[in-house]
N, C-alpha and C. Protein backbone atom coordinates (compact mmCIF):
# COMPACT_ATOMS: atom_id res chain seq x y z
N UNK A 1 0.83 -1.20 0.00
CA UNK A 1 0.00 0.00 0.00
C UNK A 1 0.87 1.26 0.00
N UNK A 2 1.74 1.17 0.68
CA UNK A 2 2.77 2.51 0.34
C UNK A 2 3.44 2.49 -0.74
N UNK A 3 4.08 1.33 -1.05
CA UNK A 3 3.88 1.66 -2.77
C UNK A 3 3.71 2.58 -3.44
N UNK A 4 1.71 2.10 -3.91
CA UNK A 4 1.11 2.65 -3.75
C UNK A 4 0.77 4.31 -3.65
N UNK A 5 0.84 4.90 -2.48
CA UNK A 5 1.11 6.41 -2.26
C UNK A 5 2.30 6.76 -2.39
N UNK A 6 3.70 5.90 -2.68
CA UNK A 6 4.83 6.58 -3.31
C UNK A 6 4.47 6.94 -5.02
N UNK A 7 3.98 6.40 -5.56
CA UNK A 7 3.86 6.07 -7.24
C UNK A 7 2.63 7.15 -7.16
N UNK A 8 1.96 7.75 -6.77
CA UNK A 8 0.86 8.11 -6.73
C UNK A 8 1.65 9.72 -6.43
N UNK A 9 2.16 9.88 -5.50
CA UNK A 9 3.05 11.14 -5.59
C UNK A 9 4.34 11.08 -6.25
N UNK A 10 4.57 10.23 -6.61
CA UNK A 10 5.72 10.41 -7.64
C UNK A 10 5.28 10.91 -8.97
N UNK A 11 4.27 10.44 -9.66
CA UNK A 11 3.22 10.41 -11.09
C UNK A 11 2.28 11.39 -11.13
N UNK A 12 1.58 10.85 -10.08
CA UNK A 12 0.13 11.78 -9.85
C UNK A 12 0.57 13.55 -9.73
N UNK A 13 1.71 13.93 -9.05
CA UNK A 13 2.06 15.52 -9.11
C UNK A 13 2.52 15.65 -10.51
N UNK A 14 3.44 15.54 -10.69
CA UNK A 14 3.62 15.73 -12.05
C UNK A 14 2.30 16.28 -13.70
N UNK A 15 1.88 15.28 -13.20
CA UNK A 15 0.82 15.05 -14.01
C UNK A 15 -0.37 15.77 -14.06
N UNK A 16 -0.80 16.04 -12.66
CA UNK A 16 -1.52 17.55 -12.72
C UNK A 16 -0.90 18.69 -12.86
N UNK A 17 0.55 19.01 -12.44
CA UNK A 17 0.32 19.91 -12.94
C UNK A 17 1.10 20.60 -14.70
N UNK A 18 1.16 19.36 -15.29
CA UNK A 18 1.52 19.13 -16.42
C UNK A 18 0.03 19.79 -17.38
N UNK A 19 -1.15 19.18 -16.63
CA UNK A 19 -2.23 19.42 -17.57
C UNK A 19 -2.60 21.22 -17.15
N UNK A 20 -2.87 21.36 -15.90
CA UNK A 20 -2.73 22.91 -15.66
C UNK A 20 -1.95 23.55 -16.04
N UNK A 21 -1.04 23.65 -16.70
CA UNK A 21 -0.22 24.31 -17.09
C UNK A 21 -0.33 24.06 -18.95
N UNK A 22 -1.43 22.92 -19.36
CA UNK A 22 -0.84 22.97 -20.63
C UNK A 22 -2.61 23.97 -20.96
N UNK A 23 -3.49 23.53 -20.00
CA UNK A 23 -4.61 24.51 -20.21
C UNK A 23 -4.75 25.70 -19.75
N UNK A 24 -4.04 26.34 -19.34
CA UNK A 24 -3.75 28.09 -19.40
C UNK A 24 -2.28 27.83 -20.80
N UNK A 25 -2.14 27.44 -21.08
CA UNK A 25 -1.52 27.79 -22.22
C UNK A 25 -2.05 28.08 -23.33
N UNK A 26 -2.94 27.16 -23.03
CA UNK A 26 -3.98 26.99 -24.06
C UNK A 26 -4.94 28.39 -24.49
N UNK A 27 -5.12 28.79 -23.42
CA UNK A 27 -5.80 30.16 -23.53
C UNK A 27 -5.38 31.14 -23.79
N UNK A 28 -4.18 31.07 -23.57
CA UNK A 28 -3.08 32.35 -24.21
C UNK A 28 -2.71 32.26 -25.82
N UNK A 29 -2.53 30.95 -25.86
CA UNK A 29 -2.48 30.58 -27.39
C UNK A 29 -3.54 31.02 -27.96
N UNK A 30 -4.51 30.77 -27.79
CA UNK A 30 -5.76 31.35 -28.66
C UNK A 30 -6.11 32.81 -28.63
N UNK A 31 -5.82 33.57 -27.00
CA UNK A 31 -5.71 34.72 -27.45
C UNK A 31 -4.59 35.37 -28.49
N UNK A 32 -3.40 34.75 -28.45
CA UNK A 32 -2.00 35.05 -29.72
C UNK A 32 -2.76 35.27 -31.10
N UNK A 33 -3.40 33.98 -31.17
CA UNK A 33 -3.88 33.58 -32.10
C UNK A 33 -4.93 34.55 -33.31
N UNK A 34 -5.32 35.08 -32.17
CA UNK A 34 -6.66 35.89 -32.52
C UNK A 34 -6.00 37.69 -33.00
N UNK A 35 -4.82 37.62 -31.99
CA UNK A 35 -4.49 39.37 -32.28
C UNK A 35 -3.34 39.05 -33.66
N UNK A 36 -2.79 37.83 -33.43
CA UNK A 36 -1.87 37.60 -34.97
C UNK A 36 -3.12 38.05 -36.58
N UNK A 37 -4.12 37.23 -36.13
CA UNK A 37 -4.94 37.75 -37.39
C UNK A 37 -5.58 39.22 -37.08
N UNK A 38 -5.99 39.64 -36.28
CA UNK A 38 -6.16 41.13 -36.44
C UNK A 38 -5.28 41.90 -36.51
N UNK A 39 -3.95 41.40 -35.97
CA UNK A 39 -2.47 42.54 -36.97
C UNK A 39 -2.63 42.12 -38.57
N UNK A 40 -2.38 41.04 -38.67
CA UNK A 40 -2.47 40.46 -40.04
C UNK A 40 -3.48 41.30 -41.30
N UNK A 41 -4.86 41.37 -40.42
CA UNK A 41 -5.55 42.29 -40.83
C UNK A 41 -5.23 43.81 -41.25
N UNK A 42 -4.74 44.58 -39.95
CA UNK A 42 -4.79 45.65 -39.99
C UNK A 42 -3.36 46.38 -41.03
N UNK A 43 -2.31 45.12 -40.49
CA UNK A 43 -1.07 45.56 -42.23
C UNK A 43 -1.75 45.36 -43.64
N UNK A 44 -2.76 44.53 -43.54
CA UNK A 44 -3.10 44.37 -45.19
C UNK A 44 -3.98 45.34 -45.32
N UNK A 45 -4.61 46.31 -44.78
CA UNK A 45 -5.50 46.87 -45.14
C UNK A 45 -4.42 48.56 -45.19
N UNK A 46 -3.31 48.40 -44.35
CA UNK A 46 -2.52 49.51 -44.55
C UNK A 46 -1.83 49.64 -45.88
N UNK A 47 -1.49 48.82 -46.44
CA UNK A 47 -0.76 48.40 -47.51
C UNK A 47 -1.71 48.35 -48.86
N UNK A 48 -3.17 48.29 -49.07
CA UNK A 48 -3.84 48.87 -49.99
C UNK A 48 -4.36 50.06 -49.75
């Protein structure tokens, strides 16, 4: 059984906060995402 709760805190930390960290990434990425095409936008419309 201790085992067990060694493998479980050995794995189990990691691992949460592997996914918290990859889902606030996630949200930043999509905000990037979103102002890359509204620059994208706003040079092409400077440029005609």
């Amino acid at each position: 059984m201790e085992e067990l709760y060694t493998n479980i805190a050995n794995l189990g930390f990691p691992i949460v906060i592997s996914l918290f960290l990859l889902v606030r990434i996630e949200g930043k990425l999509n905000e990037l995402t979103k102002s890359i095409t509204e620059l994208s936008k706003v040079i092409e419309t400077k440029l005609n």
